[in-house]
PDB file of N, CA and C in Angstrom:
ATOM      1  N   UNK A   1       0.874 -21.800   1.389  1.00  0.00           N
ATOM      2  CA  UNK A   1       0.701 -20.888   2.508  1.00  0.00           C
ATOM      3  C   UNK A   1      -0.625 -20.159   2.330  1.00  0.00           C
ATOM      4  N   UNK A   2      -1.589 -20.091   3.550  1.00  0.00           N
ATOM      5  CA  UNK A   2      -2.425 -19.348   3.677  1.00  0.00           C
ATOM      6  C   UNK A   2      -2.345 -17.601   3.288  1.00  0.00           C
ATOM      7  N   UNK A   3      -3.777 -17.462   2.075  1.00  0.00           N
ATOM      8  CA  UNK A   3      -3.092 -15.889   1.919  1.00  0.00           C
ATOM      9  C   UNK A   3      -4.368 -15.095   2.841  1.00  0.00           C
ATOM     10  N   UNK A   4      -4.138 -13.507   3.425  1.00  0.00           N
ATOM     11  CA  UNK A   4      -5.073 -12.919   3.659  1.00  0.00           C
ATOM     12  C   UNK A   4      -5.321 -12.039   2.995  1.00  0.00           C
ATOM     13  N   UNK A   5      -6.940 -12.135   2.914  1.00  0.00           N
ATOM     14  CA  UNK A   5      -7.871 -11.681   2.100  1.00  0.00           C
ATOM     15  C   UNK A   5      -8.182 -10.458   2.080  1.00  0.00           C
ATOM     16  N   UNK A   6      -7.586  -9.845   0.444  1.00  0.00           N
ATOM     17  CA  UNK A   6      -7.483  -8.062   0.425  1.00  0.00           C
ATOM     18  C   UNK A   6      -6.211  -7.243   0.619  1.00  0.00           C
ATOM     19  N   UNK A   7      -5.165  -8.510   0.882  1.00  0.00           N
ATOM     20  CA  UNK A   7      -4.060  -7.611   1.629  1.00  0.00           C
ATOM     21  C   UNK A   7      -3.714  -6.575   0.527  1.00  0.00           C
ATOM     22  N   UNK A   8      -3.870  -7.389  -0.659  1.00  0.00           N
ATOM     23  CA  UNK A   8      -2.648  -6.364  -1.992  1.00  0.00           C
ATOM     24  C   UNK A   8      -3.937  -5.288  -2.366  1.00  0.00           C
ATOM     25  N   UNK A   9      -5.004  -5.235  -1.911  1.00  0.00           N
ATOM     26  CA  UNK A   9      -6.180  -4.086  -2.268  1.00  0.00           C
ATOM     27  C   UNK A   9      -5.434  -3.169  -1.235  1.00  0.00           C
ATOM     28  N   UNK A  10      -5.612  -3.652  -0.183  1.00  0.00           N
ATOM     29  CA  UNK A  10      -5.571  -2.847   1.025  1.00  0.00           C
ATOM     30  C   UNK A  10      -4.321  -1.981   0.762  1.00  0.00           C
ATOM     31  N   UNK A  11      -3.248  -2.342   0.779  1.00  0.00           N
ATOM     32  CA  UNK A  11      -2.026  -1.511   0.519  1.00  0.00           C
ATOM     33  C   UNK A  11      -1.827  -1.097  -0.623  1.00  0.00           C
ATOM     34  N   UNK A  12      -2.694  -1.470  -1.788  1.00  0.00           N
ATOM     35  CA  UNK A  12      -2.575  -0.538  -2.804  1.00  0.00           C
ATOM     36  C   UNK A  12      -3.195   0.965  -2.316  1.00  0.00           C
ATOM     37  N   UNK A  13      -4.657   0.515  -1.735  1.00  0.00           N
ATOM     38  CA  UNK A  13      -5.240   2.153  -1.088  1.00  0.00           C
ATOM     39  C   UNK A  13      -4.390   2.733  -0.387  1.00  0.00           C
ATOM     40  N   UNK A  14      -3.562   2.342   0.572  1.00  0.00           N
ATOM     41  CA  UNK A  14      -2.935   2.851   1.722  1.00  0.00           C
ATOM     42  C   UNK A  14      -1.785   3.862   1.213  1.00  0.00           C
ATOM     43  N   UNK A  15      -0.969   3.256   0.543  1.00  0.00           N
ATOM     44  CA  UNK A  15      -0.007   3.423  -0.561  1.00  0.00           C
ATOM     45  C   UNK A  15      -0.279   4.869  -1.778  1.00  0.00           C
ATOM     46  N   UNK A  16      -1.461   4.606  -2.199  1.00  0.00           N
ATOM     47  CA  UNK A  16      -2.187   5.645  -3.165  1.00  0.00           C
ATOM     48  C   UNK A  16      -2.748   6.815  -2.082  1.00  0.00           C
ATOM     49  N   UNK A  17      -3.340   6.719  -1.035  1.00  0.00           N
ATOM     50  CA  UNK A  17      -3.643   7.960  -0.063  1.00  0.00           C
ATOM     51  C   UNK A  17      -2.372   8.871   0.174  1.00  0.00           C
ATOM     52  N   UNK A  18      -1.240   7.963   0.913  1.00  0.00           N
ATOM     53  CA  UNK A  18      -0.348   8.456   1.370  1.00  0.00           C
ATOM     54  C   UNK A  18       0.256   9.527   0.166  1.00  0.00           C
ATOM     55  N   UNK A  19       0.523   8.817  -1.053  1.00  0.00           N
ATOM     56  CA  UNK A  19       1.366   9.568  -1.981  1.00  0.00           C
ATOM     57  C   UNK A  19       0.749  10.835  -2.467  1.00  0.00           C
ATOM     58  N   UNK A  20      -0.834  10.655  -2.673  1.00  0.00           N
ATOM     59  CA  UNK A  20      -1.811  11.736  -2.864  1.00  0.00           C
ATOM     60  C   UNK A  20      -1.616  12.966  -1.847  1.00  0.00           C
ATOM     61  N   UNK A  21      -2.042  12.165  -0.586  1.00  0.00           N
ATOM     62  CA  UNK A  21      -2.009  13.517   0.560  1.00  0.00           C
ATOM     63  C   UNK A  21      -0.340  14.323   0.572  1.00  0.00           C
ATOM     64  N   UNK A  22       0.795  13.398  -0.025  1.00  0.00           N
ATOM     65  CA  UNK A  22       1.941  14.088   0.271  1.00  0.00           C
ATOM     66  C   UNK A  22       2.140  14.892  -0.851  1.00  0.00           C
ATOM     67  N   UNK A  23       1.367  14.534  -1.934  1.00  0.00           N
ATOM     68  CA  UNK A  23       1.708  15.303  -3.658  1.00  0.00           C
ATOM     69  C   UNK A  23       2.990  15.280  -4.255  1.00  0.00           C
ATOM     70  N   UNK A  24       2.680  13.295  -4.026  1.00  0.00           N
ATOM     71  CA  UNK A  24       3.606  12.640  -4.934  1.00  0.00           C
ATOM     72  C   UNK A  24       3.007  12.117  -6.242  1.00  0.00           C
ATOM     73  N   UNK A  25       3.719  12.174  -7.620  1.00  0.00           N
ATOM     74  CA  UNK A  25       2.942  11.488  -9.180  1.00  0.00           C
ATOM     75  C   UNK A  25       3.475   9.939  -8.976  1.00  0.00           C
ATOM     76  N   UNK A  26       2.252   9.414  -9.493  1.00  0.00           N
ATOM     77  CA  UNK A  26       3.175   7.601  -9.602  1.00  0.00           C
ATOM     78  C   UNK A  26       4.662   7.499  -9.958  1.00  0.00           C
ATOM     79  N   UNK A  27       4.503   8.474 -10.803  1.00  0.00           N
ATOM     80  CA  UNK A  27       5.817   8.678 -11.647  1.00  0.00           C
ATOM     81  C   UNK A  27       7.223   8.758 -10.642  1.00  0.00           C
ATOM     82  N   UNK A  28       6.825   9.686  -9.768  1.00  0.00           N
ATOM     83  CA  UNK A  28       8.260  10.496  -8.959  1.00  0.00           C
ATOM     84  C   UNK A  28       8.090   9.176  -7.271  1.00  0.00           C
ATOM     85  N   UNK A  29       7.147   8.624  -7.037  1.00  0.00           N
ATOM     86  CA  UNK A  29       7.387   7.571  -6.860  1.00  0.00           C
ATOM     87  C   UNK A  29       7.937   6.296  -7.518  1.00  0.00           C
ATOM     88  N   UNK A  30       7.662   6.049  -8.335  1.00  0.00           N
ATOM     89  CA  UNK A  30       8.653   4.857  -8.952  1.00  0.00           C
ATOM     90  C   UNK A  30      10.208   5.521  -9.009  1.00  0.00           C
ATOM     91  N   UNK A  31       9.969   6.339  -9.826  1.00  0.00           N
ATOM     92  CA  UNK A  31      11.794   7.041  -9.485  1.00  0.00           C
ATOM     93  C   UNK A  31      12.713   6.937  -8.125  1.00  0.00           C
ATOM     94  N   UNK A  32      11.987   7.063  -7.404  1.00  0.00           N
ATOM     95  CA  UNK A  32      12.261   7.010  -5.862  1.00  0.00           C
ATOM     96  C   UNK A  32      12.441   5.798  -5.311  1.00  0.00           C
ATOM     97  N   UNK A  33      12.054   4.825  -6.176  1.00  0.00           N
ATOM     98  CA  UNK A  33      12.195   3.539  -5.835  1.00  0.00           C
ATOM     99  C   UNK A  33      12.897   2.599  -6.523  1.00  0.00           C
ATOM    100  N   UNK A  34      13.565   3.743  -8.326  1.00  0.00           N
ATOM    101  CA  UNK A  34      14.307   2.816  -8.813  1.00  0.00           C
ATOM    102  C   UNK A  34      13.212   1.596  -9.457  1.00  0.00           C
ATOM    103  N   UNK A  35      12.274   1.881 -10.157  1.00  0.00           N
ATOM    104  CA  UNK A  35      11.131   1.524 -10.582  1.00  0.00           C
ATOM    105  C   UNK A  35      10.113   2.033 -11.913  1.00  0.00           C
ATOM    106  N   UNK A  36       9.018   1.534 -12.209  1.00  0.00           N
ATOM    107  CA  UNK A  36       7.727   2.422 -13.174  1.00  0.00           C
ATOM    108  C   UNK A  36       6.989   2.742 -12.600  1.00  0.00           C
ATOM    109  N   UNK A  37       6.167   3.579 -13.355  1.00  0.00           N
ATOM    110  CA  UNK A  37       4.788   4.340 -13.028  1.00  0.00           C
ATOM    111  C   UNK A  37       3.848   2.927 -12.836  1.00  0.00           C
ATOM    112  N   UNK A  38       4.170   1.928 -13.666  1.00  0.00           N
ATOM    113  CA  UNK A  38       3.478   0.814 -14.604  1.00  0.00           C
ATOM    114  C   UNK A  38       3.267  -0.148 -12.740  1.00  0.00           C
ATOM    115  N   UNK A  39       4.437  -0.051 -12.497  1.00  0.00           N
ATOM    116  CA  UNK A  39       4.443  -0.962 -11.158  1.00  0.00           C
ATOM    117  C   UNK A  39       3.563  -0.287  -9.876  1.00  0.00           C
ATOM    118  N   UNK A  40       3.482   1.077  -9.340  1.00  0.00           N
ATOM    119  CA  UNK A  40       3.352   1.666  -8.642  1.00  0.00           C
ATOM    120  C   UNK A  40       1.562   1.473  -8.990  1.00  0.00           C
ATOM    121  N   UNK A  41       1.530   1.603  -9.934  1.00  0.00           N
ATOM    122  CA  UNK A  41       0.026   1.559 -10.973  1.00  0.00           C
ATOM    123  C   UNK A  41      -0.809   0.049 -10.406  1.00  0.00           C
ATOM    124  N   UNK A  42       0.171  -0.919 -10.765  1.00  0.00           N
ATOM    125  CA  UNK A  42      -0.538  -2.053 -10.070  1.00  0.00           C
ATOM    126  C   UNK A  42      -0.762  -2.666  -8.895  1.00  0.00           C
ATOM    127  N   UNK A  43       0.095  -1.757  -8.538  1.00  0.00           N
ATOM    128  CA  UNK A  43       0.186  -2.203  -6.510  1.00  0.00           C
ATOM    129  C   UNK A  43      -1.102  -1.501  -6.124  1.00  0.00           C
ATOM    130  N   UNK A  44      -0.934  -0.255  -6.320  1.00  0.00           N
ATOM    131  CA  UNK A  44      -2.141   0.824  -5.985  1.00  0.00           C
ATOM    132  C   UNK A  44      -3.560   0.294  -6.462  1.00  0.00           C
ATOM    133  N   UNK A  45      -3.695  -0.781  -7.637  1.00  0.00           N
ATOM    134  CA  UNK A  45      -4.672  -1.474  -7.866  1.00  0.00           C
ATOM    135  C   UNK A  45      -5.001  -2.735  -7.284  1.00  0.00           C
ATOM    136  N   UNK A  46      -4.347  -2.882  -6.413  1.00  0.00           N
ATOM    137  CA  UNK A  46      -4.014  -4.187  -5.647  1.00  0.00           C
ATOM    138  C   UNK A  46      -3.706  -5.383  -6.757  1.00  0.00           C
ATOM    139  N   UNK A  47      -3.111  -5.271  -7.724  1.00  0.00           N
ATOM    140  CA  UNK A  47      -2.671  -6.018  -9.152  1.00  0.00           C
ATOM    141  C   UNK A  47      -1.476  -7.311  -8.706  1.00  0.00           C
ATOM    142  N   UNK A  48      -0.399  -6.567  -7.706  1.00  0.00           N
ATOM    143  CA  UNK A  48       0.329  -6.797  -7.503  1.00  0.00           C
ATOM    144  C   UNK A  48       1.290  -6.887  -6.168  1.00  0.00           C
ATOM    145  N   UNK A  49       2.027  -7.939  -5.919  1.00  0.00           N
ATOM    146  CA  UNK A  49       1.902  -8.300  -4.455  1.00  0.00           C
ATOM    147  C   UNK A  49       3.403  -7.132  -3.926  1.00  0.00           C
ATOM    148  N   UNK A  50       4.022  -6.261  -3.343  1.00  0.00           N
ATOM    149  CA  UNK A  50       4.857  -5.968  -2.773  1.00  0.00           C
ATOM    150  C   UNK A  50       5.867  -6.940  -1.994  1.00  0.00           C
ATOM    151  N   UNK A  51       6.800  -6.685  -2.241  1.00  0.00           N
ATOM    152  CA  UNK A  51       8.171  -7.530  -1.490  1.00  0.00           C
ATOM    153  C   UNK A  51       8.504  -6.404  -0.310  1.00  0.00           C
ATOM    154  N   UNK A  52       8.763  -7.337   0.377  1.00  0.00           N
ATOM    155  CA  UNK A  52       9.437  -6.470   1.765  1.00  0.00           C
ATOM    156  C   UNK A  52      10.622  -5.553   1.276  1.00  0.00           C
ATOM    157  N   UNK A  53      11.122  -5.426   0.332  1.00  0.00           N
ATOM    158  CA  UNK A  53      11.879  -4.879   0.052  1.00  0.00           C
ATOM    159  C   UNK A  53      11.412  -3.268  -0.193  1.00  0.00           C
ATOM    160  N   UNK A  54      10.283  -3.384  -1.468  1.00  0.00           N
ATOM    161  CA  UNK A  54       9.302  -2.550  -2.055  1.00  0.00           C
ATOM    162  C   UNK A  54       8.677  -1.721  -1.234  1.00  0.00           C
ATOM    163  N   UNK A  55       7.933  -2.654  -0.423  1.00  0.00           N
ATOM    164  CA  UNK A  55       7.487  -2.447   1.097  1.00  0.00           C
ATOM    165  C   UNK A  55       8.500  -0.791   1.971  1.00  0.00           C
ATOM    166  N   UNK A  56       9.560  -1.315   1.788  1.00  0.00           N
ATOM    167  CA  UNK A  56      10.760  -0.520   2.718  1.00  0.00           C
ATOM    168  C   UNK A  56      10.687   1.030   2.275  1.00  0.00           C
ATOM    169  N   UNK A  57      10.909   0.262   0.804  1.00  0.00           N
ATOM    170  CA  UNK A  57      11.780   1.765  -0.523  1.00  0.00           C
ATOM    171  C   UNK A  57      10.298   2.589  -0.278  1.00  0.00           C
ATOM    172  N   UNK A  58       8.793   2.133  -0.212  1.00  0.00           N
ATOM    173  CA  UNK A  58       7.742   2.881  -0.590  1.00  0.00           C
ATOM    174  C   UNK A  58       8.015   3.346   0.447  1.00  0.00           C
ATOM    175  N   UNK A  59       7.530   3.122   1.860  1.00  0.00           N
ATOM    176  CA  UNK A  59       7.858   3.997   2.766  1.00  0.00           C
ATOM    177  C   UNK A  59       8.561   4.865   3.224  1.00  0.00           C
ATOM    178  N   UNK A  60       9.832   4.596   2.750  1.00  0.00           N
ATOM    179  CA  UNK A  60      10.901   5.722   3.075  1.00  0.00           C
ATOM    180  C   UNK A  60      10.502   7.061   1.699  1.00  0.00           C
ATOM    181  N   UNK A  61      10.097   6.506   0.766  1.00  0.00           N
ATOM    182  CA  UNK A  61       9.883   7.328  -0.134  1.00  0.00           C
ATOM    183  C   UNK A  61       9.000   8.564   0.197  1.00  0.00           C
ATOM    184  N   UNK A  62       7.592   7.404   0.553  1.00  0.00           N
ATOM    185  CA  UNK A  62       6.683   8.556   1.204  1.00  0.00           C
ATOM    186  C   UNK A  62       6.924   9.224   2.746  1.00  0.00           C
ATOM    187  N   UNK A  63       8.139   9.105   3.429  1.00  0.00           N
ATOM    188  CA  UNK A  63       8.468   9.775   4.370  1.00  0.00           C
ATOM    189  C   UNK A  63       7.536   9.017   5.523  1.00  0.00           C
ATOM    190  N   UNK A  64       6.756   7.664   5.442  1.00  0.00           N
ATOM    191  CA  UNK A  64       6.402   6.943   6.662  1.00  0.00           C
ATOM    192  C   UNK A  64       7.259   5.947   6.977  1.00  0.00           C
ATOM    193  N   UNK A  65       7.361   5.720   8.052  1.00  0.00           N
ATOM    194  CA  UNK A  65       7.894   4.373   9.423  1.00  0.00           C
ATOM    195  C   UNK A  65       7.468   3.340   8.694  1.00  0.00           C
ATOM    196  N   UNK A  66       7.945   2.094   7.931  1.00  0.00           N
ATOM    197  CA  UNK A  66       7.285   0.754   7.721  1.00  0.00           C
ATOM    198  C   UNK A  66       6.560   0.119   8.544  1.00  0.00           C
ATOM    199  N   UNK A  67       6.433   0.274   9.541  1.00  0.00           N
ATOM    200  CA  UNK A  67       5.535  -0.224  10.742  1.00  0.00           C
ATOM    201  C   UNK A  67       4.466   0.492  10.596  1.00  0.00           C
ATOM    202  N   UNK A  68       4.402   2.298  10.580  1.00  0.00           N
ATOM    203  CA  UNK A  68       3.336   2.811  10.488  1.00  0.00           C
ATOM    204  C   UNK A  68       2.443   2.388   9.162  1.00  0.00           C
ATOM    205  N   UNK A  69       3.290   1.893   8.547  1.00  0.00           N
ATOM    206  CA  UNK A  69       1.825   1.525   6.653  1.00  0.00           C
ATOM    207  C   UNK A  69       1.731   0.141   6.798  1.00  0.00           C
ATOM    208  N   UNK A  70       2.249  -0.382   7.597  1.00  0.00           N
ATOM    209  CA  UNK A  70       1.872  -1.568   7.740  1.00  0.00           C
ATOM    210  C   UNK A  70       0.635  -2.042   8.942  1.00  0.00           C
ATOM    211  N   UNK A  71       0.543  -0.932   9.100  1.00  0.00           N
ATOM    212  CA  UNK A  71      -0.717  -0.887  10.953  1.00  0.00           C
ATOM    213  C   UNK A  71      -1.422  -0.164  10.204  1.00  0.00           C
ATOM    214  N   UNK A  72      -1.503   1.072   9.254  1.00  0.00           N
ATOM    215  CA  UNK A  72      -2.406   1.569   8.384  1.00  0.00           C
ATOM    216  C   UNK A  72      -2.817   0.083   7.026  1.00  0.00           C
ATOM    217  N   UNK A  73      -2.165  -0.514   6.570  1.00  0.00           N
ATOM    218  CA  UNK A  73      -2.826  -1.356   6.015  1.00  0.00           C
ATOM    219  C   UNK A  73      -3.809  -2.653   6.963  1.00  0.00           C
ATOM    220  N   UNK A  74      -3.208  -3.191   7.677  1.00  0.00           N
ATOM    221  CA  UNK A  74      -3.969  -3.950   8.467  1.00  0.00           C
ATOM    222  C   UNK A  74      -5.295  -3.516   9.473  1.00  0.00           C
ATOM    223  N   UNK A  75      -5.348  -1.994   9.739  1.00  0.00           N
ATOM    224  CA  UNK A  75      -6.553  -1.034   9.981  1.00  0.00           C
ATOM    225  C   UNK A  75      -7.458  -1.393   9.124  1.00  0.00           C
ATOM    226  N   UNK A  76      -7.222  -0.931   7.710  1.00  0.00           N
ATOM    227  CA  UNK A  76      -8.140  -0.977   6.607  1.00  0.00           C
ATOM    228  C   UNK A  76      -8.469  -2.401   6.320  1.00  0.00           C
ATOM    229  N   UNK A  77      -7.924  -3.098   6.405  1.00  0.00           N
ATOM    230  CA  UNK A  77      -8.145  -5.165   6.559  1.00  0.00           C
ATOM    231  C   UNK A  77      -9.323  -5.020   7.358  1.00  0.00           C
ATOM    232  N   UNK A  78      -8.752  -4.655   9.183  1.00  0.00           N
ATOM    233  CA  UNK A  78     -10.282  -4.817  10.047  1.00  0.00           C
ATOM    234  C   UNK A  78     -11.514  -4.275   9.964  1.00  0.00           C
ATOM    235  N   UNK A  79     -11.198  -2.990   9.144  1.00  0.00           N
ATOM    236  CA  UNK A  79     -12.106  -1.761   8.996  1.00  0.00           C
ATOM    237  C   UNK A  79     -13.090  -3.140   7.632  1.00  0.00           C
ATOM    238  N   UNK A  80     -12.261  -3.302   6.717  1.00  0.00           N
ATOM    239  CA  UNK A  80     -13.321  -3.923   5.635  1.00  0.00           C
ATOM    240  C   UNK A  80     -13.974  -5.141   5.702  1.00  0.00           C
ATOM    241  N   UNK A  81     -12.995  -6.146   6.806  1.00  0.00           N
ATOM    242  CA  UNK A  81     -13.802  -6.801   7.287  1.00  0.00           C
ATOM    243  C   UNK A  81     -14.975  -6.747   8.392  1.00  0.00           C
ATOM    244  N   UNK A  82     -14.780  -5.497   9.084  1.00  0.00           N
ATOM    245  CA  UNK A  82     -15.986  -5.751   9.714  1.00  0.00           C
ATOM    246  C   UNK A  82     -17.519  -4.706   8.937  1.00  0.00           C
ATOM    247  N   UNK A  83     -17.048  -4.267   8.227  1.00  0.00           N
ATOM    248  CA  UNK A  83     -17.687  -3.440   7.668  1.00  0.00           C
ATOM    249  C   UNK A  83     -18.562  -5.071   6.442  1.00  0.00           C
ATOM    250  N   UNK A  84     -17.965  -6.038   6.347  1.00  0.00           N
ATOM    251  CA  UNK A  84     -18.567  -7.298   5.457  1.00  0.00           C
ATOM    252  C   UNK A  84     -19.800  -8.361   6.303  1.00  0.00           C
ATOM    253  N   UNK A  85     -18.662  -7.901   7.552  1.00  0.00           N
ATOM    254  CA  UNK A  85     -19.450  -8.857   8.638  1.00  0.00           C
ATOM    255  C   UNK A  85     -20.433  -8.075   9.297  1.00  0.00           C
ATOM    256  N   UNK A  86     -20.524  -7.295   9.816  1.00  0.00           N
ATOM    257  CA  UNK A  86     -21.030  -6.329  10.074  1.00  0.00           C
ATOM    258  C   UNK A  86     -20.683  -6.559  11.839  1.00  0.00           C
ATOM    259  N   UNK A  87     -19.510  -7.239  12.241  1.00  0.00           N
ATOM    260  CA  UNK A  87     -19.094  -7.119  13.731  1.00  0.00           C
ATOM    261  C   UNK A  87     -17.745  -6.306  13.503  1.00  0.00           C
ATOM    262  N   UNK A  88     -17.943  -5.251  14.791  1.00  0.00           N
ATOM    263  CA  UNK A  88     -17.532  -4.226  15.418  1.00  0.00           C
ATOM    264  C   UNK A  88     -16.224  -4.533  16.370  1.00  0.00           C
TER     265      UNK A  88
END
C-alpha cells in the first residue's frame, strides 16, 4: 500500500502542540491512554505510526473531535507540501 509522505511527522507535531497548549506532560498523556511516556515520545517524533485506535484514546485525551486532529494533521501535510513545492 501506498504510504503518504510525512504523515507520522505531521501528527507527531499536531499531537505535541495540542498537549503543550492544553498543559499536558507526555507522561499524564500516556496514562490517559493506558500507555508510556516512551510511546507518546515517538509518535510526537514521528518515530512511530498511530493505530486508529491510539488515534481515538489521543484525542479524547486531549479533549479534541478525531476528525478535528485529523483535518489539523492533513492541514500541516498541505501546508508542508506546498511550502516544498512552492504551489499555493
Amino acid at each position: 500500500m501506498k504510504e503518504v509522505q510525512g504523515l507520522s511527522t505531521a501528527f507527531g507535531k499536531v499531537i505535541a502542540k495540542i498537549r503543550a497548549k492544553r498543559g499536558i506532560s507526555q507522561e499524564q498523556l500516556a496514562e490517559a491512554i493506558d500507555s508510556t511516556n516512551v510511546y507518546i515520545s515517538l509518535l510526537e517524533n514521528g518515530l512511530r505510526k498511530p493505530s486508529l485506535n491510539a488515534m481515538i484514546l489521543i484525542a479524547d485525551s486531549l479533549s479534541v473531535q478525531p476528525d478535528k486532529l485529523v483535518q489539523s494533521v492533513v492541514e500541516l501535510l498541505k501546508q508542508n507540501t506546498s511550502e516544498k513545492t512552492g504551489i499555493k
